[in-house]
Protein backbone atom coordinates (compact mmCIF):
# COMPACT_ATOMS: atom_id res chain seq x y z
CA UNK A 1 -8.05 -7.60 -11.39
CA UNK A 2 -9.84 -4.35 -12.00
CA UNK A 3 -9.73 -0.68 -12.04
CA UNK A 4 -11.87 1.16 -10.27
CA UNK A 5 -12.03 4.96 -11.08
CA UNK A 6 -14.46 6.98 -8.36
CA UNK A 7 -13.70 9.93 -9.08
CA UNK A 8 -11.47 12.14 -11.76
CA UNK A 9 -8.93 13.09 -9.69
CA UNK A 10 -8.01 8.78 -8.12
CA UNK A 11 -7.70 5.69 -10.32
CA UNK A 12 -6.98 2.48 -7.87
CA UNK A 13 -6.22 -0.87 -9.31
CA UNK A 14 -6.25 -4.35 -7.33
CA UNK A 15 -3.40 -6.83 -8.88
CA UNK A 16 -2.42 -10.42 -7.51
CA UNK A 17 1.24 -11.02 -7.74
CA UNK A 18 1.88 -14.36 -6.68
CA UNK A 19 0.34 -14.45 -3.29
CA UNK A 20 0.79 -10.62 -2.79
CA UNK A 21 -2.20 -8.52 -3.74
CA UNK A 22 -1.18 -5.18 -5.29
CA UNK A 23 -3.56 -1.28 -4.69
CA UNK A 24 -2.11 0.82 -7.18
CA UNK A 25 -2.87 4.22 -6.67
CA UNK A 26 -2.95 7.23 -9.00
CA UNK A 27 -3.89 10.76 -8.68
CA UNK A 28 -4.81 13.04 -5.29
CA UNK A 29 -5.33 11.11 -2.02
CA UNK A 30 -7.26 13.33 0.06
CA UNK A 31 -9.92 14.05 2.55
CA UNK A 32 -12.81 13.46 -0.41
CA UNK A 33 -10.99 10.30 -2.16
CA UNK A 34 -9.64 8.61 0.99
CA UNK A 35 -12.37 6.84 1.53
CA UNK A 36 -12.24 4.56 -1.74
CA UNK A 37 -8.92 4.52 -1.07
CA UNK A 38 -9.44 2.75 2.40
CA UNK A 39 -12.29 0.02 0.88
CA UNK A 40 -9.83 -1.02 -1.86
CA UNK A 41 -6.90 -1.82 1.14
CA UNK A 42 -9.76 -3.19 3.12
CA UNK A 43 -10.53 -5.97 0.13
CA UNK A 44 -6.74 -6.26 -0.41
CA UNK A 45 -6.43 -7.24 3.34
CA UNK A 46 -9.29 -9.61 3.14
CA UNK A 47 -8.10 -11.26 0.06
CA UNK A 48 -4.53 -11.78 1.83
CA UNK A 49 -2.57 -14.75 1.93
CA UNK A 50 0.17 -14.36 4.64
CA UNK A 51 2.77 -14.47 4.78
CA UNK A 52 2.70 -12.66 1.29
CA UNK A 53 1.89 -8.73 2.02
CA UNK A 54 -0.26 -6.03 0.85
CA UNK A 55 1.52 -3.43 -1.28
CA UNK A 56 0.11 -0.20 -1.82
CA UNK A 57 1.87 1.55 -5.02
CA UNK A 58 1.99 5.36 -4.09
CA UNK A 59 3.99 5.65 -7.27
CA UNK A 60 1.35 7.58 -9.32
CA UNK A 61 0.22 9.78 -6.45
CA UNK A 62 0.27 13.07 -7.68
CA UNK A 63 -0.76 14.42 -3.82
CA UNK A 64 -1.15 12.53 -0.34
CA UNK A 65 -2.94 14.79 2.28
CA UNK A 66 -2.95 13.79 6.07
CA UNK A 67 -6.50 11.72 5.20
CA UNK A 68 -4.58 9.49 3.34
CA UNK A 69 -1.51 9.03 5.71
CA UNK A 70 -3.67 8.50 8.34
CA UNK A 71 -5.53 6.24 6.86
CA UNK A 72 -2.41 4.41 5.61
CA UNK A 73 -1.33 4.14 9.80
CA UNK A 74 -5.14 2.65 9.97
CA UNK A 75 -4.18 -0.15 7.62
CA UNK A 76 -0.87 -0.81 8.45
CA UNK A 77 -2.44 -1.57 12.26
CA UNK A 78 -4.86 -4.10 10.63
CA UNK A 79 -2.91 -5.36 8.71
CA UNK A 80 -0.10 -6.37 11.62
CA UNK A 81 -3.58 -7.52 13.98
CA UNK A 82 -4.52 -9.49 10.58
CA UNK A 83 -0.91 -11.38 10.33
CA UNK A 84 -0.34 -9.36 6.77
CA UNK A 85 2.39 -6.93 6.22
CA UNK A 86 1.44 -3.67 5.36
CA UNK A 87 4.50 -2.51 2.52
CA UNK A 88 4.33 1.37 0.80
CA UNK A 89 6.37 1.91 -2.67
CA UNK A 90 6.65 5.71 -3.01
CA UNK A 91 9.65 7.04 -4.69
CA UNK A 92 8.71 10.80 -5.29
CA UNK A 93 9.22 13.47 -2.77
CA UNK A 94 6.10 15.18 -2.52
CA UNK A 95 4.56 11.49 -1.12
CA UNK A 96 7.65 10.81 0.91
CA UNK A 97 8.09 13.65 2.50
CA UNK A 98 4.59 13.58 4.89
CA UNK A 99 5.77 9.96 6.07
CA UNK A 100 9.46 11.41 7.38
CA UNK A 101 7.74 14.65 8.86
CA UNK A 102 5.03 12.74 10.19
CA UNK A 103 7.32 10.19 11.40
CA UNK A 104 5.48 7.29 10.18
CA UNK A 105 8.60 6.90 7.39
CA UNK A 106 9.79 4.45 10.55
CA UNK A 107 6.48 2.30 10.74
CA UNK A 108 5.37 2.13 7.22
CA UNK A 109 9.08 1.36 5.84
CA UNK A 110 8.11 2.98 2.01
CA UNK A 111 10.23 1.44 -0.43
CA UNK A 112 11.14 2.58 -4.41
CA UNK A 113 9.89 -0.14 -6.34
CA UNK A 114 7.24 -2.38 -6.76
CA UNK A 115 9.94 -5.15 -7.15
CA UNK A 116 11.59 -4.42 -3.78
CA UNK A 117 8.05 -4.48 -1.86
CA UNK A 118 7.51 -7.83 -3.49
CA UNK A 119 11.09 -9.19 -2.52
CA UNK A 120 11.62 -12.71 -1.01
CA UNK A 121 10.61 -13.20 2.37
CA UNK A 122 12.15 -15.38 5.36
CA UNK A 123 9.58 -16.46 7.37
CA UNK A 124 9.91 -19.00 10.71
CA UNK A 125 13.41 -19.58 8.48
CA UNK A 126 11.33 -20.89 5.38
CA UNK A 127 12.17 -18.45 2.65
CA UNK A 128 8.86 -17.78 0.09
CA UNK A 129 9.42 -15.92 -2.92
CA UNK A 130 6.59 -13.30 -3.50
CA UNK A 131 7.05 -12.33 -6.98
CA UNK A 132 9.03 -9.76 -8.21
């Protein structure tokens, strides 16, 4: 779809994947980029098909601060009140280590790859195939 780059230090790109609309996310996620960070999810979640999700694609994070996990919590709740799922792929361990000491490893569910976030899907036992 697009990359938007606001400021040196974040590059975020919107992709469609089937039904599933991909944020990729590169750079520093912090208290002075979180905000583009949070309109880009906001579009994804508004351009959402369910029951295909939302993935934001930490994999290019070079740092996530608490902005940007709370912010991630922010989504992941409007997303659920929106009937979208909310899925994380972060595979390094300087981004997955604030979600297991923050605890929200358990609500966000990060996963490695782009491929397993976009997995198949069994919903109300009719299975959709997302992309991957």
């Amino acid at each position: 779809m697009g990359t938007e780059q606001f400021d040196p230090s974040l590059r975020i790109e919107r992709e469609v994947h089937g039904y599933a609309i991909v944020v990729r996310v590169a750079g520093e996620v912090d208290s002075s980029t979180v905000g583009h960070l949070a309109r880009e999810i906001a579009v994804a979640l508004a351009l959402a098909t369910p029951p295909a999700p939302v993935v934001v694609d930490l994999g290019e994070v070079d740092f996530l601060s608490a902005a940007g996990l709370n912010q991630l919590r922010r989504d992941h709740l409007a997303a659920r009140e929106a009937g979208v799922r909310l899925r994380v792929v972060a595979r390094h361990r300087h981004v997955l280590r604030p979600f297991e000491v923050t605890g929200l490893v358990h609500d966000l569910q990060p996963v490695a790859t782009l491929a397993e976030a976009l997995r198949r899907e069994v919903v109300d036992g009719r299975r959709f195939v997302l992309g991957g």
